[in-house]
Protein backbone atom coordinates (compact mmCIF):
# COMPACT_ATOMS: atom_id res chain seq x y z
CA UNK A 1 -16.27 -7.92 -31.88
CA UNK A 2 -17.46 -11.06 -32.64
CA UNK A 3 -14.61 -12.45 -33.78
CA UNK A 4 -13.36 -11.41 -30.12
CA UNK A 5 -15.77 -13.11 -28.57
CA UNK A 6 -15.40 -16.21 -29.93
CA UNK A 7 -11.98 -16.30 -28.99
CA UNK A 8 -13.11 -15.66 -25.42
CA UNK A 9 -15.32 -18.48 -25.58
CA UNK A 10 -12.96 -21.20 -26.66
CA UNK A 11 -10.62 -19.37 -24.33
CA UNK A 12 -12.52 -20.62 -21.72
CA UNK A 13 -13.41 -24.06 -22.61
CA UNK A 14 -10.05 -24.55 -22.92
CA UNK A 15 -8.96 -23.62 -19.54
CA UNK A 16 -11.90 -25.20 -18.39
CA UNK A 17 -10.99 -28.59 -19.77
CA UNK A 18 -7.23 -27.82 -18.27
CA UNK A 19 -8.19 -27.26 -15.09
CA UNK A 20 -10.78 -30.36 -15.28
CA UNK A 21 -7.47 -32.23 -16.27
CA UNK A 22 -5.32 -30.81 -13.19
CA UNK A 23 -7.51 -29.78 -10.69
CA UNK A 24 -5.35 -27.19 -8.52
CA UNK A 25 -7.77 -27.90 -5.38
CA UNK A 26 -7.67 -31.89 -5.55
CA UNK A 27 -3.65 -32.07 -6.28
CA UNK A 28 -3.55 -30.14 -3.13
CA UNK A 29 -5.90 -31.82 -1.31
CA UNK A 30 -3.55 -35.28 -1.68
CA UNK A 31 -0.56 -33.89 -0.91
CA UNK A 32 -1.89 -32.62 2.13
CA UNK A 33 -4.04 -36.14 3.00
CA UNK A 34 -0.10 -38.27 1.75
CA UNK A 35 1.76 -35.44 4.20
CA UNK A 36 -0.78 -36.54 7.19
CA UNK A 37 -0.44 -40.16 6.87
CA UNK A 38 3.32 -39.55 6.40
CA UNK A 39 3.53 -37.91 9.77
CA UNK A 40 1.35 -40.25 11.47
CA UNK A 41 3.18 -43.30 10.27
CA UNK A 42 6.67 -42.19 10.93
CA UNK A 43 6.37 -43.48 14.82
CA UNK A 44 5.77 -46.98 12.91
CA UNK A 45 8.66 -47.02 11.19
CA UNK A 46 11.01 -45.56 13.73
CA UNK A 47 10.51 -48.49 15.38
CA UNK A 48 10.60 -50.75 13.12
CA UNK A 49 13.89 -49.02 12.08
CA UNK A 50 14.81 -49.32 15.63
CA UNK A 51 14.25 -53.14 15.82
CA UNK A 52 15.79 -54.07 12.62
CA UNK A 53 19.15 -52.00 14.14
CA UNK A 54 19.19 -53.97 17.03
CA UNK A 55 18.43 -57.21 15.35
CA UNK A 56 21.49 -56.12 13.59
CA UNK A 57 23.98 -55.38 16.45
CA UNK A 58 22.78 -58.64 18.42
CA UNK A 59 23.61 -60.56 15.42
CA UNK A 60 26.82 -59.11 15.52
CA UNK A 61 27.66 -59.60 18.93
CA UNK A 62 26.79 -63.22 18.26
CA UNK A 63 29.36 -63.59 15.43
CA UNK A 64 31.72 -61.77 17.42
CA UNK A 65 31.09 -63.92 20.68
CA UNK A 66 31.65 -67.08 18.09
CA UNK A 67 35.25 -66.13 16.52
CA UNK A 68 36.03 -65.56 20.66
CA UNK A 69 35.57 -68.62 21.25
CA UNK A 70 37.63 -69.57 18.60
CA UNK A 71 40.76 -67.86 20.02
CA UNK A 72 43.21 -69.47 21.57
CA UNK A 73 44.24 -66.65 23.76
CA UNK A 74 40.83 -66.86 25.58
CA UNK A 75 39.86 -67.96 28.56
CA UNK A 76 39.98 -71.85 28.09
CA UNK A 77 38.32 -74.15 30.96
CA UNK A 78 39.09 -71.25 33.58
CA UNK A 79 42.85 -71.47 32.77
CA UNK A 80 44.58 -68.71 31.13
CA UNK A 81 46.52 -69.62 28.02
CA UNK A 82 50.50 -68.27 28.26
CA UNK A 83 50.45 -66.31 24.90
CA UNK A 84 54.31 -66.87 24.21
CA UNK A 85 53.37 -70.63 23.41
C-alpha cells in the first residue's frame, strides 16, 4: 500500500513538472493570439502584394515600350516604315 502510494506521488510530480514544461492552456492560448494577428494583418499584405505586382507589370510595360522603340517596323516620325525594305 505504501509502496503504491509512493508511486502515486512521484506519479504526480512528474506530470506536474510535464505539464509546467508544456502548458496545454498557454500553447493554445498563442496559437490562438498568432491566428488573430494573422487574420488581421492579411489586408496589409494583400496590398502590399498588390503593389509589388503592379510595380512589376509597369516595369514591364516600360521595357516593353523601350525594345518598341527600338523596332524598325514602328511608327517612325509619323511615317510608316515599308517592311519589305
Amino acid at each position: 500500500m505504501l509502496l503504491a502510494l509512493r508511486n502515486f506521488r512521484q506519479f504526480i510530480k512528474l506530470s506536474m513538472a510535464y505539464l509546467y514544461k508544456n502548458n496545454p492552456l498557454l500553447i493554445f492560448v498563442n496559437t490562438i493570439s498568432t491566428n488573430v494577428s494573422d487574420v488581421l494583418s492579411s489586408q496589409k499584405k494583400q496590398k502590399i502584394a498588390k503593389y509589388r505586382l503592379n510595380h512589376v507589370k509597369y516595369r514591364l510595360y516600360q521595357m516593353e515600350q523601350i525594345i518598341e522603340s527600338g523596332n524598325p517596323y514602328n511608327l517612325v516620325e509619323g511615317k510608316k516604315l515599308d517592311r519589305l525594305q
